[in-house]
N, C-alpha and C. Protein backbone atom coordinates (compact mmCIF):
# COMPACT_ATOMS: atom_id res chain seq x y z
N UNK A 1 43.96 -182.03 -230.41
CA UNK A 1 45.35 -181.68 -230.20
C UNK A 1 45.95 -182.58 -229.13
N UNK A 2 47.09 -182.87 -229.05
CA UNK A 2 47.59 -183.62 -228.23
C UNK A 2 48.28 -182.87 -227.24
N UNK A 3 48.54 -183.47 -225.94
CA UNK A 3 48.87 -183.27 -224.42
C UNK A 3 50.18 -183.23 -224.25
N UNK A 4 50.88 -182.50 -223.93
CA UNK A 4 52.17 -183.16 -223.86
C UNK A 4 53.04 -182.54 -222.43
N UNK A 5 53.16 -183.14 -221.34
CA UNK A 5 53.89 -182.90 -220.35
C UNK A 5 55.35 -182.76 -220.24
N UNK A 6 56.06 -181.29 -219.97
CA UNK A 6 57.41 -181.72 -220.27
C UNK A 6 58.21 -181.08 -218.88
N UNK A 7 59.23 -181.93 -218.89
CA UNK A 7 59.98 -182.06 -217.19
C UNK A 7 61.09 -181.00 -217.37
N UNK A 8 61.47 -180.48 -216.67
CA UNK A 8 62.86 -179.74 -216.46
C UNK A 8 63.98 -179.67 -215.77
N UNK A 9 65.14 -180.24 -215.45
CA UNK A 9 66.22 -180.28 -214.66
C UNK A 9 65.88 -179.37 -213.82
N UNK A 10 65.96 -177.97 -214.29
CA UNK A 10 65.96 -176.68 -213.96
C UNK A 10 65.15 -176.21 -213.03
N UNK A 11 63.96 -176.97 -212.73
CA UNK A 11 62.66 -176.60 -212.05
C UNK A 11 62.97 -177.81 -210.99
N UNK A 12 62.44 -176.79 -209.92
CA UNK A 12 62.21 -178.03 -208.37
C UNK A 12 61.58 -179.15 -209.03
N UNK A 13 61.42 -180.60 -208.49
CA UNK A 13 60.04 -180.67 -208.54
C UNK A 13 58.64 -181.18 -208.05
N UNK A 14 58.46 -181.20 -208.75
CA UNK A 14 56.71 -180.91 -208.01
C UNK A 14 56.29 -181.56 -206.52
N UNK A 15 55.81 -180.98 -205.61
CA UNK A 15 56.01 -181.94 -204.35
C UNK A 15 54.61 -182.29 -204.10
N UNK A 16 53.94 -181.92 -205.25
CA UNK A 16 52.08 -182.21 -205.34
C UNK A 16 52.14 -183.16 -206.40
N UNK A 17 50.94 -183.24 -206.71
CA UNK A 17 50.37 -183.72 -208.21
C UNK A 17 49.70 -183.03 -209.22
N UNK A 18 50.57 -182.05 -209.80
CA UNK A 18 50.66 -181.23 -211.05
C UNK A 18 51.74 -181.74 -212.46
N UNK A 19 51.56 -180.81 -212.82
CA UNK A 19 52.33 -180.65 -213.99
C UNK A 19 53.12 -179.21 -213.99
N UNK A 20 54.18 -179.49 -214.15
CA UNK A 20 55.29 -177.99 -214.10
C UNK A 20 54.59 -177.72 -215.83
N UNK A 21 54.73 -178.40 -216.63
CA UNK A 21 54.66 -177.67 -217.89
C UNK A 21 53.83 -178.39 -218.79
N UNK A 22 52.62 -177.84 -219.34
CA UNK A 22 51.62 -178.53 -220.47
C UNK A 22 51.99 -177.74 -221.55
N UNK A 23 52.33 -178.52 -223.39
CA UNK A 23 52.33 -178.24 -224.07
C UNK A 23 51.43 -178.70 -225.25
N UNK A 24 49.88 -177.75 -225.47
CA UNK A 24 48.49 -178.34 -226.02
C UNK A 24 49.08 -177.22 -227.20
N UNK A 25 49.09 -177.82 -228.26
CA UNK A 25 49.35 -177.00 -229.85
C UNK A 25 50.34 -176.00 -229.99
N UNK A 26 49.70 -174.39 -229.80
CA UNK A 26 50.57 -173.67 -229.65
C UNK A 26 50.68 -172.90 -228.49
N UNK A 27 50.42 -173.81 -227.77
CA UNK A 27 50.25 -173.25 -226.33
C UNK A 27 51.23 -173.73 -225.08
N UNK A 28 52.54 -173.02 -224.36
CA UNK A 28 52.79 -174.12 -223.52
C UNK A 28 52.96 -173.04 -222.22
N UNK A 29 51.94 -173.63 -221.18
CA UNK A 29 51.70 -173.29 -220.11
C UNK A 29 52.85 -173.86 -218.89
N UNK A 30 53.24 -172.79 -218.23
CA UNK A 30 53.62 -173.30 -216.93
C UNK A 30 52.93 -172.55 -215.73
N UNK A 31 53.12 -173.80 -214.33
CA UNK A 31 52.13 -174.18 -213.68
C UNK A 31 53.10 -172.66 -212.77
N UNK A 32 52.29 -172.18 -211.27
CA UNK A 32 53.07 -171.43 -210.64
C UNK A 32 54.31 -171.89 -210.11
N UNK A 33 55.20 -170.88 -210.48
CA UNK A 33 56.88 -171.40 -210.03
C UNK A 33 56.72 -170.30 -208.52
N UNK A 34 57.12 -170.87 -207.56
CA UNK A 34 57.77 -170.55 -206.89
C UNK A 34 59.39 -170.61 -206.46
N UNK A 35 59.98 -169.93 -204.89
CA UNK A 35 61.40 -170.01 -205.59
C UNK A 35 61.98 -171.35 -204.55
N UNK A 36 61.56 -172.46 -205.27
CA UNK A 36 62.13 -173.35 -204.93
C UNK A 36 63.72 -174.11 -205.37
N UNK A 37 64.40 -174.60 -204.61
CA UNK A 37 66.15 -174.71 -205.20
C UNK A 37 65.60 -176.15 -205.96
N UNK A 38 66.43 -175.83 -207.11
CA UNK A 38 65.97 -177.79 -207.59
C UNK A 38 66.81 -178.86 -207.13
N UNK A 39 67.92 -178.41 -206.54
CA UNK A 39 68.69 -179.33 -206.00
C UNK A 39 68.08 -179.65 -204.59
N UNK A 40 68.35 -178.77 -203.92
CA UNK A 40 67.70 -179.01 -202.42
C UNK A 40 66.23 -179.07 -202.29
N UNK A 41 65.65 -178.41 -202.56
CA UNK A 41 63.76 -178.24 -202.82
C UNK A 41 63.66 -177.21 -201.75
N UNK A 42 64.55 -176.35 -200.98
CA UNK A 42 64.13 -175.34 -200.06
C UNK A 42 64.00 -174.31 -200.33
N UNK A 43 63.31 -173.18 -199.75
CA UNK A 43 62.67 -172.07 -200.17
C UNK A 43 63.61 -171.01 -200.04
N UNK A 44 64.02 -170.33 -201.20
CA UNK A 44 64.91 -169.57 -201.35
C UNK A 44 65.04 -168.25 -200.12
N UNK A 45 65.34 -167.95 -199.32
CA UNK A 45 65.07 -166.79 -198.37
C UNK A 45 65.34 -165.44 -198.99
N UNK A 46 65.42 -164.33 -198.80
CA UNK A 46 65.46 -163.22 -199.21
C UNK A 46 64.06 -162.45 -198.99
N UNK A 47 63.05 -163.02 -199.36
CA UNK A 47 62.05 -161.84 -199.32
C UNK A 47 61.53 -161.57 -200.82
N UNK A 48 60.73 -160.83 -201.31
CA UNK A 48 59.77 -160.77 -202.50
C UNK A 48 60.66 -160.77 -204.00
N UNK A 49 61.64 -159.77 -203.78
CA UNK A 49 62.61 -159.51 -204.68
C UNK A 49 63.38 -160.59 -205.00
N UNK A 50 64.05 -161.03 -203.56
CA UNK A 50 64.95 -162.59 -204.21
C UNK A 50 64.51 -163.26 -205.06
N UNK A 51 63.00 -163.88 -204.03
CA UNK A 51 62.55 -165.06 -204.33
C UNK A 51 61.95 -164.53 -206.11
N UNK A 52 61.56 -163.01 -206.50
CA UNK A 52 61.10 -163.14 -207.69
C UNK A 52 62.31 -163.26 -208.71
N UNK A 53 63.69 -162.87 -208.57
CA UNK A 53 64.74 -162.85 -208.87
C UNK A 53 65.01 -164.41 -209.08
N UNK A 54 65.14 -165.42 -208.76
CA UNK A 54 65.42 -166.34 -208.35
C UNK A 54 64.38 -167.32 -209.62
N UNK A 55 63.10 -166.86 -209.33
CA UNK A 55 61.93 -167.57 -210.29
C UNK A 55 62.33 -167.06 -212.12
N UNK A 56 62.49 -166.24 -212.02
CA UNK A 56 63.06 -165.43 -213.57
C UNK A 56 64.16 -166.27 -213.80
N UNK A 57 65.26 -166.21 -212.60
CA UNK A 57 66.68 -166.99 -213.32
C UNK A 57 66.10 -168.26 -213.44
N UNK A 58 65.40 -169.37 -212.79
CA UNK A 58 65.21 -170.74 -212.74
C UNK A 58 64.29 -170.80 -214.30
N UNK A 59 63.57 -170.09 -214.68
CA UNK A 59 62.21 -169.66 -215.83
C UNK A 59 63.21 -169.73 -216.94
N UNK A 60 64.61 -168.72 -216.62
CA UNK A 60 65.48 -168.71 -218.14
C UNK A 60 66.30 -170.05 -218.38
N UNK A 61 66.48 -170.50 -216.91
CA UNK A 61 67.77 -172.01 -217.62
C UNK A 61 66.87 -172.91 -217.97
N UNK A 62 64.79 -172.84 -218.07
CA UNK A 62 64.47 -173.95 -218.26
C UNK A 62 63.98 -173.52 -219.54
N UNK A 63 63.95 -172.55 -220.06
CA UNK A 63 63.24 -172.42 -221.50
C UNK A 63 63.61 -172.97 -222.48
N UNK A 64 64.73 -173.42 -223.12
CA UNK A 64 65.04 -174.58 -223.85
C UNK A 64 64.72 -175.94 -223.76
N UNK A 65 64.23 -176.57 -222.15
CA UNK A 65 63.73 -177.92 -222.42
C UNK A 65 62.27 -177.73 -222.33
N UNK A 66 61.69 -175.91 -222.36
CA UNK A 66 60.55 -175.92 -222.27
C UNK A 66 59.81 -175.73 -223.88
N UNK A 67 61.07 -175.49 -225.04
CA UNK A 67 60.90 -175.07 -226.21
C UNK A 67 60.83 -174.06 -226.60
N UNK A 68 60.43 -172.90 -225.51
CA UNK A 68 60.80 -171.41 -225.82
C UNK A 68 61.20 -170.56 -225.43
N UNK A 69 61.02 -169.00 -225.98
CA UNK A 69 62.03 -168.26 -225.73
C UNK A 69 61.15 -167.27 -224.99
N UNK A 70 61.71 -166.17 -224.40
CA UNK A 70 61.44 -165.24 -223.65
C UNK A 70 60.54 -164.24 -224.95
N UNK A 71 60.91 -164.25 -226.01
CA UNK A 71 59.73 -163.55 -226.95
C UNK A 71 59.20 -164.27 -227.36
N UNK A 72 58.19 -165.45 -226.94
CA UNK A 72 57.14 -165.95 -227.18
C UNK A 72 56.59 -165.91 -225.61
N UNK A 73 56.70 -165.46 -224.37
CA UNK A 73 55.82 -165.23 -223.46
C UNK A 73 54.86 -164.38 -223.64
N UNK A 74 53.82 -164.59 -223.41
CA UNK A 74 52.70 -163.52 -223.65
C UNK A 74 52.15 -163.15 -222.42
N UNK A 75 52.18 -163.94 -221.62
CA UNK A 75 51.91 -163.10 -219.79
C UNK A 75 52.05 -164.23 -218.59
N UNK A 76 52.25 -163.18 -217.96
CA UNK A 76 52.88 -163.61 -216.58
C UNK A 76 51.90 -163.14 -215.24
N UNK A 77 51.67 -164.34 -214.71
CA UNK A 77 50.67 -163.62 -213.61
C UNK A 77 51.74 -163.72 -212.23
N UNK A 78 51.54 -162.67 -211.65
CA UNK A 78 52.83 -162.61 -210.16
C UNK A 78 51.36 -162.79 -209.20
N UNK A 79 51.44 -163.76 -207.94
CA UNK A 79 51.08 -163.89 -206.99
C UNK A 79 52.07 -163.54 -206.02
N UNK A 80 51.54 -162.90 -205.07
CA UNK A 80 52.43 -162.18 -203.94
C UNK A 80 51.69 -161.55 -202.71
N UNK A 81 52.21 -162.32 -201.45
CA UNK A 81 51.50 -162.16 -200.34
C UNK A 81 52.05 -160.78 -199.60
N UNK A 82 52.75 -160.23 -200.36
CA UNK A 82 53.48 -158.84 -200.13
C UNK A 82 53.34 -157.59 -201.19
N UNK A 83 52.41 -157.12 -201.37
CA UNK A 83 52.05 -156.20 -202.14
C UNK A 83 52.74 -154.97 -201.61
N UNK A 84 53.04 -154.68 -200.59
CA UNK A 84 54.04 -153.81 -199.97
C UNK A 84 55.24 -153.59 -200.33
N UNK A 85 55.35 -154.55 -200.93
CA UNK A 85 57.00 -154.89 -201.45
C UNK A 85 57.28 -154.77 -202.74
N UNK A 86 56.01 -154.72 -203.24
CA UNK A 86 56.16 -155.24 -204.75
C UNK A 86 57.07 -154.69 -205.63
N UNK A 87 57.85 -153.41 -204.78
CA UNK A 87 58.91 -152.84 -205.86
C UNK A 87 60.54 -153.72 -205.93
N UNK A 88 60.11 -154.68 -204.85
CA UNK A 88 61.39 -155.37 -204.83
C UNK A 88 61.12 -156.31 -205.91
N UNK A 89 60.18 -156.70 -206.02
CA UNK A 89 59.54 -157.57 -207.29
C UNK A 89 59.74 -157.00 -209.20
N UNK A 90 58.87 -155.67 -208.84
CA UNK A 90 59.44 -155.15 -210.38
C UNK A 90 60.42 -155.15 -210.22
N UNK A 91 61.46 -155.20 -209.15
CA UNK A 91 63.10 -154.45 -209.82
C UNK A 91 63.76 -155.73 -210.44
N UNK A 92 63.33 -156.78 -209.81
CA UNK A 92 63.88 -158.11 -209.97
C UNK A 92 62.94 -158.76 -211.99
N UNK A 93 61.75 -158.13 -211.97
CA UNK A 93 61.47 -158.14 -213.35
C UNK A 93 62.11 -157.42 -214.37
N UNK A 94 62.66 -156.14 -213.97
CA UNK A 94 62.77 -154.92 -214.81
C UNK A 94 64.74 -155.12 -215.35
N UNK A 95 64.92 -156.29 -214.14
CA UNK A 95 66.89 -156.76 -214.71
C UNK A 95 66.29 -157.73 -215.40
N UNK A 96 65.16 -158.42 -216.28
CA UNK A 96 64.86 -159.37 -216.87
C UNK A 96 64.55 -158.69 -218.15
N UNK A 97 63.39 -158.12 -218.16
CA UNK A 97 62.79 -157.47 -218.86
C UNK A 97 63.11 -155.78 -218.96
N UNK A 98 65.07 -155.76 -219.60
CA UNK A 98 65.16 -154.22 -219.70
C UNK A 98 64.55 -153.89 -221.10
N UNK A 99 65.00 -152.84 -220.97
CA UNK A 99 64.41 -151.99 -222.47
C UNK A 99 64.86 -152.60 -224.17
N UNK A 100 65.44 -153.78 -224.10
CA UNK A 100 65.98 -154.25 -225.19
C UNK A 100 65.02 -155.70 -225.46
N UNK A 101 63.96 -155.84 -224.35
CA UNK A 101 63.49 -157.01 -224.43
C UNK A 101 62.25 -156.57 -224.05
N UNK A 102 61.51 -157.21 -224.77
CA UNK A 102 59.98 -156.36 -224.84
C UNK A 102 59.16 -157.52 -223.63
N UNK A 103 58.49 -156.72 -222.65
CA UNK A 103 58.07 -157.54 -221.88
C UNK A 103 57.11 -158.25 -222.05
N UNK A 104 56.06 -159.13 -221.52
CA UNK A 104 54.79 -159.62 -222.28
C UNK A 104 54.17 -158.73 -221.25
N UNK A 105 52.67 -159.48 -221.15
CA UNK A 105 51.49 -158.95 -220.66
C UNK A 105 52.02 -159.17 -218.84
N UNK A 106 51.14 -158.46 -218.07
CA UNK A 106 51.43 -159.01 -216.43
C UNK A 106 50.43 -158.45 -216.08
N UNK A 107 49.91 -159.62 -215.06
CA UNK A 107 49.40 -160.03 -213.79
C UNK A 107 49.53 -159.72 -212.81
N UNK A 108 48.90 -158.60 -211.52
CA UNK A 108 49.76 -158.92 -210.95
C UNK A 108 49.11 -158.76 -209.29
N UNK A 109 48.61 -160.52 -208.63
CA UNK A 109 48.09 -160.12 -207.63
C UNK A 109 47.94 -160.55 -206.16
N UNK A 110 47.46 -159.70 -205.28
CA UNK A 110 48.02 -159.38 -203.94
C UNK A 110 47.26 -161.23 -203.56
N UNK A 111 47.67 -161.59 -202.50
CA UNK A 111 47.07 -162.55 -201.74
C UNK A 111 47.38 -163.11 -200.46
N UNK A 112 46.28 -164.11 -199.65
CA UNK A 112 47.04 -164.04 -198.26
C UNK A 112 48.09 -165.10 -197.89
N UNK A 113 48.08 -166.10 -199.02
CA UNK A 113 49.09 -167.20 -198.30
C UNK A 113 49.53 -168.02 -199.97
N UNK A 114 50.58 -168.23 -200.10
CA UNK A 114 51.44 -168.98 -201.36
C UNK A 114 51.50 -170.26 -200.21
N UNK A 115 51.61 -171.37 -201.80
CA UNK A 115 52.55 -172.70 -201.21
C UNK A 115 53.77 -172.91 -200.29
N UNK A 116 53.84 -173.31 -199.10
CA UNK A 116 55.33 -173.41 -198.81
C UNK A 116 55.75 -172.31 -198.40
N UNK A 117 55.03 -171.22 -197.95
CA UNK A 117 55.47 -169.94 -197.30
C UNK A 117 56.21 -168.93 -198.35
N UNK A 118 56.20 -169.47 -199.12
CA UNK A 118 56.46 -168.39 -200.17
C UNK A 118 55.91 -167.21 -200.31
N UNK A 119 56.65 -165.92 -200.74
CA UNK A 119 55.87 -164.83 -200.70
C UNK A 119 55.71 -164.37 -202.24
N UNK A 120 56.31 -165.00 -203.17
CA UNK A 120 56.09 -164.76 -204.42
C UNK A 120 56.04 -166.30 -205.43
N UNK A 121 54.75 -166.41 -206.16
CA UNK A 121 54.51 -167.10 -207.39
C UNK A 121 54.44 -166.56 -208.43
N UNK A 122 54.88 -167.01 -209.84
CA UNK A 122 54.77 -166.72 -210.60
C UNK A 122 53.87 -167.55 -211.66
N UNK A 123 53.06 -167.71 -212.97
CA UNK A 123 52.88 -168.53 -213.89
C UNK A 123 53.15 -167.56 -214.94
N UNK A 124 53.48 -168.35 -215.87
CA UNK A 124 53.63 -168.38 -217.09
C UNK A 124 52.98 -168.69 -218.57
N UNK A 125 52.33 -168.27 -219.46
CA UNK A 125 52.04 -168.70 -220.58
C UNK A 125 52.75 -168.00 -221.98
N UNK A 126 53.31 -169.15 -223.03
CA UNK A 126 54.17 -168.81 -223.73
C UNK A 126 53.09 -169.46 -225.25
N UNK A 127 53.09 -168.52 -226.18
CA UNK A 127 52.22 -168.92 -227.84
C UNK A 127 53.98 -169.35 -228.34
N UNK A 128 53.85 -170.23 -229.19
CA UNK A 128 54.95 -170.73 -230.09
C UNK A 128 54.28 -169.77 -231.73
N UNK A 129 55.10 -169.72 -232.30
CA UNK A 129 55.16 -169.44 -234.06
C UNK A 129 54.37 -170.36 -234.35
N UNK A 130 53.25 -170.48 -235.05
CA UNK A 130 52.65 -171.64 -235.71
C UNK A 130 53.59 -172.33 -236.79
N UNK A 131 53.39 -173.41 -236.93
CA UNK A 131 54.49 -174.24 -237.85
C UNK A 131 54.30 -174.34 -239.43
N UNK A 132 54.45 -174.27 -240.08
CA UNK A 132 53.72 -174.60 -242.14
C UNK A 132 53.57 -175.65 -241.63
């Protein structure tokens, strides 16, 4: 199967040496988003909720140059150095994922330190429709 790396306006980027997005068959993975601005590259302030608020909106303006849609996600792993908080987190999932949009699978776990002081990461993995 072939490799295919794809870039996004929409997404900071990368201030390492990763890949924001691999697309291997029917598989297209993204790497952890944190809530970085793509214009500026600074870390969104607010706290667990913003910053997860913030990763969802940046996740939806890039799904078209990522090829898909919010019903082809199949799970989401949340990293978060604030497990205390975490209801600021679902609430900021739950205006994404209301009752008209079926959520995928989730992840969801505590830890002591994110990239960049961030208190919330997210990744992503999305299955495409197989093609005839």
């Amino acid at each position: 199967m072939q490799r295919q790396t794809i870039q996004s306006p929409a997404v900071a980027a990368p201030r390492f040496r990763y890949s924001p997005c691999v697309h291997i068959g029917d598989t297209v993975q993204l790497s952890g988003m944190i809530a970085l601005d793509p214009g500026t590259g600074a870390l969104m302030a607010g706290g667990p909720g913003a910053e997860a608020a913030f990763i969802l909106a940046i996740l939806q303006r890039a799904l078209p140059d990522y090829g898909v849609t919010l019903d082809q996600l199949l799970i989401a792993r949340i990293y978060t150095t604030r497990m205390d908080l975490f209801g600021e987190i679902n609430a900021a999932w739950e205006a994404v994922f209301t009752p008209d949009v079926t959520p995928p699978a989730r992840t969801s776990i505590g830890v002591s330190a994110l990239p960049l002081g961030a208190s919330v990461e997210i990744e992503f993995t999305f299955v495409q429709e197989r093609r005839p």
